[in-house]
C-alpha atoms as a PDB file:
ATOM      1  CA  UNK A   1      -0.580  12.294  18.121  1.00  0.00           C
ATOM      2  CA  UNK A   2       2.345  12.943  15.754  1.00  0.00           C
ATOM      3  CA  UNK A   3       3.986   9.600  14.699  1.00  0.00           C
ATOM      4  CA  UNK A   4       7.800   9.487  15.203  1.00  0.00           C
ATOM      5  CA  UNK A   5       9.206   8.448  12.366  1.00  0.00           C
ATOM      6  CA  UNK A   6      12.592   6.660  12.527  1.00  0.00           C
ATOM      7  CA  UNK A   7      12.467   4.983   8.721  1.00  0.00           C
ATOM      8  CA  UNK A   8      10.228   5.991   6.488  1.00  0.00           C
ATOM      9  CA  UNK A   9       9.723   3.922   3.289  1.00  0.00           C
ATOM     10  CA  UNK A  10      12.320   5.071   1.127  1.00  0.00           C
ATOM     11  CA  UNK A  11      15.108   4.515   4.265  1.00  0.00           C
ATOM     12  CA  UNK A  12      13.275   1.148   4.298  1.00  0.00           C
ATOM     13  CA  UNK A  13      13.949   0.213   0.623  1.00  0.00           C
ATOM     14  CA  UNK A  14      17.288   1.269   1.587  1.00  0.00           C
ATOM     15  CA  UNK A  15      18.513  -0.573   4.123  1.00  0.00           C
ATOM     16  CA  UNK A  16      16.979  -3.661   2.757  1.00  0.00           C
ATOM     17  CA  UNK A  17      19.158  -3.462  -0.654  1.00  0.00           C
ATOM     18  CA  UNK A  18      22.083  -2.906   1.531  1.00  0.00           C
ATOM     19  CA  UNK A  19      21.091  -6.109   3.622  1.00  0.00           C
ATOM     20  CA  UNK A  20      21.135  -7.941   0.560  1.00  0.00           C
ATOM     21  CA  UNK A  21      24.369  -6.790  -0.373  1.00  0.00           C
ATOM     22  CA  UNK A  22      25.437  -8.413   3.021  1.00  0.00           C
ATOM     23  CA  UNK A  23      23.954 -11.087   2.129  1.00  0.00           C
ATOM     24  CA  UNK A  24      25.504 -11.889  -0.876  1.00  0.00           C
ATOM     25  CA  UNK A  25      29.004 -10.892   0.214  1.00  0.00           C
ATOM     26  CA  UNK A  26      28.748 -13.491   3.769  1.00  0.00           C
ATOM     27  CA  UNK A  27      27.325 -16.151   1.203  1.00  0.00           C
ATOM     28  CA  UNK A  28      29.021 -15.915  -2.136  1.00  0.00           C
ATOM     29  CA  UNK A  29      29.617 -19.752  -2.476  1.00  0.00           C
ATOM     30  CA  UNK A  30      26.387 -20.747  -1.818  1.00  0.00           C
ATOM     31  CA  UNK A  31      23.602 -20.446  -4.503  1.00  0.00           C
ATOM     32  CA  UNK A  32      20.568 -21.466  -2.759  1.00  0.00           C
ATOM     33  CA  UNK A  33      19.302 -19.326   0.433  1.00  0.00           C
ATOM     34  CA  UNK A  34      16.007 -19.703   2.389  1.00  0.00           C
ATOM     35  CA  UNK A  35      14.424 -16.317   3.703  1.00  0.00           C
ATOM     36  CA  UNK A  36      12.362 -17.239   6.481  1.00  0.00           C
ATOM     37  CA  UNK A  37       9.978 -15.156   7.425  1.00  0.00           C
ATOM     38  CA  UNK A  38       8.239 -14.538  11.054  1.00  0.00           C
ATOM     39  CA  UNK A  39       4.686 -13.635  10.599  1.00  0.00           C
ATOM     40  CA  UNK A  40       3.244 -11.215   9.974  1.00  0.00           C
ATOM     41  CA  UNK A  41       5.876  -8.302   9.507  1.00  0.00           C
ATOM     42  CA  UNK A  42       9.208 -10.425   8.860  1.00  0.00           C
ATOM     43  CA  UNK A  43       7.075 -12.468   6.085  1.00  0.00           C
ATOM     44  CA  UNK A  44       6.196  -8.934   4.564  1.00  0.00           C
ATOM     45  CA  UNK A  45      10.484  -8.108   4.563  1.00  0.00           C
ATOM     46  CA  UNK A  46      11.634 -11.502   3.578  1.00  0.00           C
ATOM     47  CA  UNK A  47       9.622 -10.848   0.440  1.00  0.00           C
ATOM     48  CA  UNK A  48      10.733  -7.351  -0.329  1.00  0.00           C
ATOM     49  CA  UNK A  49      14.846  -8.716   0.422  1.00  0.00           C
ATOM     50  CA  UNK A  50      13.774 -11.551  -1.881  1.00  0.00           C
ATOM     51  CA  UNK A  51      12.838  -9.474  -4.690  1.00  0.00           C
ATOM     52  CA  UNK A  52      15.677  -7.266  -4.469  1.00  0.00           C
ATOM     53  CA  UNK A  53      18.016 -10.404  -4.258  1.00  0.00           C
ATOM     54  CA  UNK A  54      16.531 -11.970  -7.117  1.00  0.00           C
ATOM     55  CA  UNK A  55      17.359  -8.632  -9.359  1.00  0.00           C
ATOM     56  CA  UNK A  56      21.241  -8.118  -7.935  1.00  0.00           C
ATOM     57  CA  UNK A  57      22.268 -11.691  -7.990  1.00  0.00           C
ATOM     58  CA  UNK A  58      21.007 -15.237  -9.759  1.00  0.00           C
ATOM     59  CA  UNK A  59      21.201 -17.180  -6.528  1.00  0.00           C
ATOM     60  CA  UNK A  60      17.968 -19.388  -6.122  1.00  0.00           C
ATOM     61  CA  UNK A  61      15.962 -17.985  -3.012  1.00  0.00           C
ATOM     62  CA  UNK A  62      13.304 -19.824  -1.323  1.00  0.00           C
ATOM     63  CA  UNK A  63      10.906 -18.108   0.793  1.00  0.00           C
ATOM     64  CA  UNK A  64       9.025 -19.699   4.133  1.00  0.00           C
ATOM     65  CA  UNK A  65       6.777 -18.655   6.598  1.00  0.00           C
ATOM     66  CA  UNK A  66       7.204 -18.780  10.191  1.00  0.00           C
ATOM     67  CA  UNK A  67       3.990 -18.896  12.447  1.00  0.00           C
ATOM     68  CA  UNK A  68       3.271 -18.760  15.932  1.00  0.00           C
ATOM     69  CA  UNK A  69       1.676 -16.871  18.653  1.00  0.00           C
ATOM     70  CA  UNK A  70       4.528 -14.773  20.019  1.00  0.00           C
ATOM     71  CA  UNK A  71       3.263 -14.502  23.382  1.00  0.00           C
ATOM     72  CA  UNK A  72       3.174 -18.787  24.026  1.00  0.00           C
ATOM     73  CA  UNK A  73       5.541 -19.860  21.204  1.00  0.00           C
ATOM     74  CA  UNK A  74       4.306 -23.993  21.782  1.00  0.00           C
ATOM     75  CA  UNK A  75       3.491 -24.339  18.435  1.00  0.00           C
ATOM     76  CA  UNK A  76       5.959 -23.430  15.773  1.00  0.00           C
ATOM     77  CA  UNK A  77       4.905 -23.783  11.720  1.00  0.00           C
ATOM     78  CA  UNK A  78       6.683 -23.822   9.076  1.00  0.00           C
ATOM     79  CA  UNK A  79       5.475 -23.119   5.163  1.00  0.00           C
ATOM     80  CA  UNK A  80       6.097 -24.484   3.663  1.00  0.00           C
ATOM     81  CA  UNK A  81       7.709 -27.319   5.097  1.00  0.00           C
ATOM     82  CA  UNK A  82      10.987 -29.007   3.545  1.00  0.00           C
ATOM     83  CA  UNK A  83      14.301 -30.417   3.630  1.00  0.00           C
ATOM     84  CA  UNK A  84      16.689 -27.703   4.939  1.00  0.00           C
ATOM     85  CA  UNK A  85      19.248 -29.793   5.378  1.00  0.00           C
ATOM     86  CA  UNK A  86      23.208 -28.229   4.176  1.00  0.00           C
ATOM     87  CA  UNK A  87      20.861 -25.038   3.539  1.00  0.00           C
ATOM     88  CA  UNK A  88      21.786 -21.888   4.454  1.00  0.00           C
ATOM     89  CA  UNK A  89      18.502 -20.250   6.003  1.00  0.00           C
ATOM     90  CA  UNK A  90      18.203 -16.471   7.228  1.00  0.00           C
ATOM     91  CA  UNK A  91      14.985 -15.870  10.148  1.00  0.00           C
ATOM     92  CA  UNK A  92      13.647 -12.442   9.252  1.00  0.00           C
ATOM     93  CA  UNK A  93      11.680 -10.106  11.804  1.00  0.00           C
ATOM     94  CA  UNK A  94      10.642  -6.225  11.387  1.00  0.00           C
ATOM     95  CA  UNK A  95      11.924  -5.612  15.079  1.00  0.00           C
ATOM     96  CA  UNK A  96      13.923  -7.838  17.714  1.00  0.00           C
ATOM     97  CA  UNK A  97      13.655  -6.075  21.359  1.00  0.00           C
ATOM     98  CA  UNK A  98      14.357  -9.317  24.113  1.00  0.00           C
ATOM     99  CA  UNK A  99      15.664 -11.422  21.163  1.00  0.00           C
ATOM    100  CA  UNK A 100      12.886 -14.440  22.449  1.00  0.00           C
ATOM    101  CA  UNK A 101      11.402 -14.197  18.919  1.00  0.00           C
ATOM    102  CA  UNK A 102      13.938 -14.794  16.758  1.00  0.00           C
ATOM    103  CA  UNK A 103      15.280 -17.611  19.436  1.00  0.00           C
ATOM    104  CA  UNK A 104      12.050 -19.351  19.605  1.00  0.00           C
ATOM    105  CA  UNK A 105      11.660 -19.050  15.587  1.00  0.00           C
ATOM    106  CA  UNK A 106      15.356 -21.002  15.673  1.00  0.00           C
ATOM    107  CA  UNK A 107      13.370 -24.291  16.850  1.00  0.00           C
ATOM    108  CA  UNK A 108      12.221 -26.001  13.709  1.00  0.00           C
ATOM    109  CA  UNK A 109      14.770 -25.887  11.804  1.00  0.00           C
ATOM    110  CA  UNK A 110      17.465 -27.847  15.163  1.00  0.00           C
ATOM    111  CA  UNK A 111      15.293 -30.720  13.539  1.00  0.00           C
ATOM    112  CA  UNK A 112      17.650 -30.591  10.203  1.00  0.00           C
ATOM    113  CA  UNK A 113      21.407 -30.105   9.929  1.00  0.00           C
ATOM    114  CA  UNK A 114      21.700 -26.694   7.393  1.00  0.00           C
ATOM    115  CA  UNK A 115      24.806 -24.841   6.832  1.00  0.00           C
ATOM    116  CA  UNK A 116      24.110 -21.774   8.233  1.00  0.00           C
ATOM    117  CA  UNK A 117      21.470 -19.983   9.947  1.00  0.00           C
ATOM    118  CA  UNK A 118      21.491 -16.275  10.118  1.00  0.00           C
ATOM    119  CA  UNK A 119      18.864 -13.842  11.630  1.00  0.00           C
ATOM    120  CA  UNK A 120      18.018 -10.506   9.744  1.00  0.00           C
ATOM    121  CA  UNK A 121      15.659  -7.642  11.460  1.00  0.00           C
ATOM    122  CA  UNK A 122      14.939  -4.417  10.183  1.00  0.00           C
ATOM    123  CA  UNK A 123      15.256  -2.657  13.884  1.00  0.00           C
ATOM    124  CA  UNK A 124      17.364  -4.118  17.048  1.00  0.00           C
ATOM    125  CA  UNK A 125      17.047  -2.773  20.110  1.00  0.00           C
ATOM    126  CA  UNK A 126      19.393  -2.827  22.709  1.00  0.00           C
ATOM    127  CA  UNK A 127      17.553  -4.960  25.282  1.00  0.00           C
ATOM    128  CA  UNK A 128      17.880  -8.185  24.837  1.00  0.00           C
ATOM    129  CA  UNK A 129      17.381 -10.754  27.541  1.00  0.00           C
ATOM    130  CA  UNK A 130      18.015 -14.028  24.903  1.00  0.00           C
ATOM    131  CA  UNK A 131      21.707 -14.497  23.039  1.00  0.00           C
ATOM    132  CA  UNK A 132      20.155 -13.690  19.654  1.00  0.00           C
ATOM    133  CA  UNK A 133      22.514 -10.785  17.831  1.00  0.00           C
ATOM    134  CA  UNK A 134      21.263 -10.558  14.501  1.00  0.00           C
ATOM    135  CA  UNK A 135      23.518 -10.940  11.484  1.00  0.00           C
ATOM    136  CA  UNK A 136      22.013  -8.777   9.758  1.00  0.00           C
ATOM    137  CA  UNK A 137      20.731  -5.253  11.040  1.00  0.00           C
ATOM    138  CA  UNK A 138      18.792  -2.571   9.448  1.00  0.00           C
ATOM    139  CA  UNK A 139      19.394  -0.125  11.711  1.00  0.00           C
ATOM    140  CA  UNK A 140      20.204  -0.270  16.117  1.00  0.00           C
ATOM    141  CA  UNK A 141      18.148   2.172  18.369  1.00  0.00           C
ATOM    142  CA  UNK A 142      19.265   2.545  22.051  1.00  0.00           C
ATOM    143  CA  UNK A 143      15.665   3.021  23.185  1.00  0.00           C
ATOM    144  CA  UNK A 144      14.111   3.046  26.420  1.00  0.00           C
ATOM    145  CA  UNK A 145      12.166  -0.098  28.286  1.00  0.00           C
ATOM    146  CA  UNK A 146       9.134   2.096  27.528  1.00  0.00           C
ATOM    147  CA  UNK A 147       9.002   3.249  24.250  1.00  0.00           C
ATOM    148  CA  UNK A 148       7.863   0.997  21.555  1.00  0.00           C
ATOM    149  CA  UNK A 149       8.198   0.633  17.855  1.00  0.00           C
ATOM    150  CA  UNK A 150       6.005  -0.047  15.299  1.00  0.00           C
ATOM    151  CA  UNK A 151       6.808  -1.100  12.111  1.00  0.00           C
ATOM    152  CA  UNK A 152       4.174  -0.341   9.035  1.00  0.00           C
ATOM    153  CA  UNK A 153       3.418  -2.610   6.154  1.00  0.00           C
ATOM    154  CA  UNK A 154       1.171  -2.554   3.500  1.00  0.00           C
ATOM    155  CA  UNK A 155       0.175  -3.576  -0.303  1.00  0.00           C
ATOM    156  CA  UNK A 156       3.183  -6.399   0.306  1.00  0.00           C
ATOM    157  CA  UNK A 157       5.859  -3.762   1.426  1.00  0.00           C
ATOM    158  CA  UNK A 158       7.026  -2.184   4.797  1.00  0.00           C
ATOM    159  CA  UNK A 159       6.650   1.302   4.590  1.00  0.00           C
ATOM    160  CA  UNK A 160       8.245   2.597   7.696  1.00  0.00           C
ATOM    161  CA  UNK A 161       8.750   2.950  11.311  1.00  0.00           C
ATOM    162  CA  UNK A 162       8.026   5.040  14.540  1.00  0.00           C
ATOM    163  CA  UNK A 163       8.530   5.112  17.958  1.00  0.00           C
ATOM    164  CA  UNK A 164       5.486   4.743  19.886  1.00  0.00           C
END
């Protein structure tokens, strides 16, 4: 079966410079972000935004990791583990469909008292059940219930994504 491509990895690079971009013009005062990203894809974009960040701008970026099992979200790890406290800290995922991901992903950091907290996902579809609207969009898909998309990564990049 032919794979329906929707980004493929050059749109990726793409939108991810022009996320940064965003980035940098909803935060110019503050020169320290944390790019937290949900494992496995989101840890694989928070890298690739990091990188490009680091080259188009000389604020200091930290990057985390955000684990748990998606399906029972009891346990919620962070690392590393710090102070984010008056930090301004953007969740990444590769897709947000319901918005429970990025919500549940939220709950470590309600511990601390950081300046901002933004969300960031390289696709948003239109169904969400949660209040989560990311900040910070790739690109939006009106998509049916059914369909289901699949985001690619490999050799530390994402390198595109179809509908399935």
């Amino acid at each position: 079966m032919e794979k329906k491509y929707i980004l493929d990895e050059r749109a990726v690079v793409m939108k991810i410079r022009r996320m940064a971009f965003e980035i940098l013009e909803n935060n110019p005062a503050d020169r320290h972000i944390t790019l937290a990203g949900i494992q496995v894809n989101g840890s694989v974009l928070a890298r690739q935004l990091a990188d490009v960040l680091k080259e188009i701008s000389d604020k200091h970026v930290d990057l985390i990791d955000i684990q748990f099992d998606k399906k029972h979200p009891s346990e919620i790890r962070l690392n590393p583990s710090e102070d984010f406290n008056n930090r301004v800290i953007i969740i990444i995922d590769d897709v947000t469909n319901s918005g429970k991901t990025l919500l549940y992903a939220l709950k470590p950091f309600l511990g601390y008292y950081p300046k901002k907290i933004q969300t960031l996902v390289l696709v948003e579809r239109s169904h969400k059940t949660y209040p989560i609207h990311p900040d910070y969009v790739g690109i939006s898909l009106a998509t049916t219930l059914q369909e289901h998309i699949v985001v690619e990564a490999g050799d530390g990049k994402v390198t595109g994504a179809y509908l399935a």
